[in-house]
Protein backbone atom coordinates (compact mmCIF):
# COMPACT_ATOMS: atom_id res chain seq x y z
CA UNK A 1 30.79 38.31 -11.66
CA UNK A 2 27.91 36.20 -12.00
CA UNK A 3 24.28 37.45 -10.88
CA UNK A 4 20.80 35.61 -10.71
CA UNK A 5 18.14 35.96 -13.11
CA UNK A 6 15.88 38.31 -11.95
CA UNK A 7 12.92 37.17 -9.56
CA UNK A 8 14.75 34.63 -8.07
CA UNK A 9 16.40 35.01 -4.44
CA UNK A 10 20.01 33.58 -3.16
CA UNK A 11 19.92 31.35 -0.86
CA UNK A 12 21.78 33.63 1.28
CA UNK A 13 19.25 36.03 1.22
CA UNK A 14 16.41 33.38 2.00
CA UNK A 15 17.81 32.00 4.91
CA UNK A 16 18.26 35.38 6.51
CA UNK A 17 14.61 35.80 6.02
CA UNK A 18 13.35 32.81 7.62
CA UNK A 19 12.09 33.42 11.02
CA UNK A 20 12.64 30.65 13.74
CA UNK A 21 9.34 31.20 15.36
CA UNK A 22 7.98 29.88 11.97
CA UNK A 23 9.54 26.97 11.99
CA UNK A 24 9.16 23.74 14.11
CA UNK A 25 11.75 22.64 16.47
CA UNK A 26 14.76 20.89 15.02
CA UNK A 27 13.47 16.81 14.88
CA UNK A 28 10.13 17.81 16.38
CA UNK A 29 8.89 16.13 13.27
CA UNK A 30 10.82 12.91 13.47
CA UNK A 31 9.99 12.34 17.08
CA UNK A 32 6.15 12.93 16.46
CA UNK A 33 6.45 10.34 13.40
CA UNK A 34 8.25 8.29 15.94
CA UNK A 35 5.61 8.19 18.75
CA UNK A 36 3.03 7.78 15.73
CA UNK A 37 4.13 4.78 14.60
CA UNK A 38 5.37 3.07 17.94
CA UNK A 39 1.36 3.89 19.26
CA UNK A 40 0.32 2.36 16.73
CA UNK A 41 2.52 -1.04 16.81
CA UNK A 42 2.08 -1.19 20.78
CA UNK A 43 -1.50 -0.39 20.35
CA UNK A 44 -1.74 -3.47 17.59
CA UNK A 45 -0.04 -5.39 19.60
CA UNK A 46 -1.88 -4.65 22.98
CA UNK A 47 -5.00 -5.47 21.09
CA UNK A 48 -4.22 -9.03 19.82
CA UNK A 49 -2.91 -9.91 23.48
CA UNK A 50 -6.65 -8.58 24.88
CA UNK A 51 -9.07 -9.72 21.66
CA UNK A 52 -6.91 -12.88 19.94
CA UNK A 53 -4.34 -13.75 23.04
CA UNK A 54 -6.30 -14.15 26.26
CA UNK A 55 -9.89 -15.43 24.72
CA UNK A 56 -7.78 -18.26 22.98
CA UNK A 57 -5.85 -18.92 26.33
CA UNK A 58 -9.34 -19.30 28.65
CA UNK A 59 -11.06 -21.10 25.90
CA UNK A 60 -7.71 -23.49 25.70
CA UNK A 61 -7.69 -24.08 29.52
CA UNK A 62 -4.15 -22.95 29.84
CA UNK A 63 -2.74 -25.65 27.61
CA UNK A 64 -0.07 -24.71 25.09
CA UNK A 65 -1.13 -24.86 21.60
CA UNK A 66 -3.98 -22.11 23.11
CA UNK A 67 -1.55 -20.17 24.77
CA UNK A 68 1.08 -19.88 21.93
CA UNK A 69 -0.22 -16.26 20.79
CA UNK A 70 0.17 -14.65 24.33
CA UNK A 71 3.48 -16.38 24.87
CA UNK A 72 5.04 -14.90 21.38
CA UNK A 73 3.06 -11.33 21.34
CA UNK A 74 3.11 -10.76 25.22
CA UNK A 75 7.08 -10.42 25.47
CA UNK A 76 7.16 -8.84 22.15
CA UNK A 77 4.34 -6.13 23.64
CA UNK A 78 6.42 -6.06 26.90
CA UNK A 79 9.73 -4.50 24.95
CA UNK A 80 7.83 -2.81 22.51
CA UNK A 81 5.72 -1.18 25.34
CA UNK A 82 9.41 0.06 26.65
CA UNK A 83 10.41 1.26 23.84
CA UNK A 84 7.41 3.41 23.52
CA UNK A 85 7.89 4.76 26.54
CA UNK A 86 10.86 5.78 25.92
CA UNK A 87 10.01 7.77 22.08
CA UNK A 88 7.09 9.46 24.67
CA UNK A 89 10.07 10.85 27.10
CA UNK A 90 12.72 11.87 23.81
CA UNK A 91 8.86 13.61 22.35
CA UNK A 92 8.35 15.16 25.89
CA UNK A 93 12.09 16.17 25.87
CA UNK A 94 11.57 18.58 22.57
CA UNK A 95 11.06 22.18 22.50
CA UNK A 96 7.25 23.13 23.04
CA UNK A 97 6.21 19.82 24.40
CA UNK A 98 4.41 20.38 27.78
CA UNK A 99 5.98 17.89 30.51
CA UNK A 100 3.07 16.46 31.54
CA UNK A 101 1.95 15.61 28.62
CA UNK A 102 4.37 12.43 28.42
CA UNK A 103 1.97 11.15 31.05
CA UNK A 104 -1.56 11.34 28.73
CA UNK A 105 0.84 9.81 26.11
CA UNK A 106 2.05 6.84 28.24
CA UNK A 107 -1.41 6.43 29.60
CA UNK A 108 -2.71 5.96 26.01
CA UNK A 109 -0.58 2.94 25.30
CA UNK A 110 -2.19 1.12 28.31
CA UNK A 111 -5.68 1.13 26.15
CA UNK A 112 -5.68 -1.11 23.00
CA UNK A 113 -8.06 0.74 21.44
CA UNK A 114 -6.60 4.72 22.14
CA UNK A 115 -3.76 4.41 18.86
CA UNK A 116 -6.31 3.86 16.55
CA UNK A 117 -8.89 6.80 17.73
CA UNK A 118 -6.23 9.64 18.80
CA UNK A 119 -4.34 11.89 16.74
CA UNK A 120 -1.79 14.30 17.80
CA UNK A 121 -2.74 17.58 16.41
């Protein structure tokens, strides 16, 4: 039969070891890297409809050439802004997530400036 060198553990033995309480939740990580990165595309995107968009748009008069960046990025922002919302319910959803936390993390996408200045800890 074939045994280890000494000092080093099976895996068997490791795994038995390893306390859940340790570890995070099962995908915990992926959804978190998930909300990360759809904050910060919503929040990008929020932020050239309010600074770029809309300034460009009044100064235009409402004629199209001046409009063209709020009529590409504003439905873009619209799905994205969906989609975000729903990574904040599947992130609400995991194992020690507080429920009504989903709301502060909805209510951060509505600010173009809150992606950028927050991070989950």
């Amino acid at each position: 039969m074939l045994s280890l060198p000494s000092g080093v553990a099976s895996p068997a033995r490791s795994i038995e070891h390893t306390s859940d309480a340790t570890r995070p939740a099962r995908g915990t990580a992926g959804a978190l890297a998930r909300y990360r990165v759809m904050a910060m595309v919503v929040g990008t995107g929020l932020a050239v409809l309010c600074f770029v968009g809309v300034p460009l748009q009044l100064a235009g008069d409402n004629k199209w050439p001046w409009t063209a960046v709020v009529e590409i990025v504003g439905p873009l922002h619209g799905f994205l802004y969906i989609t975000y919302l729903i990574v904040c319910l599947d992130l609400a959803g995991r194992p020690g997530s507080k429920r009504c936390s989903c709301w502060g993390w909805s209510a951060r996408g509505s600010c173009p400036a809150s992606p950028f200045t927050w991070n989950e800890k």
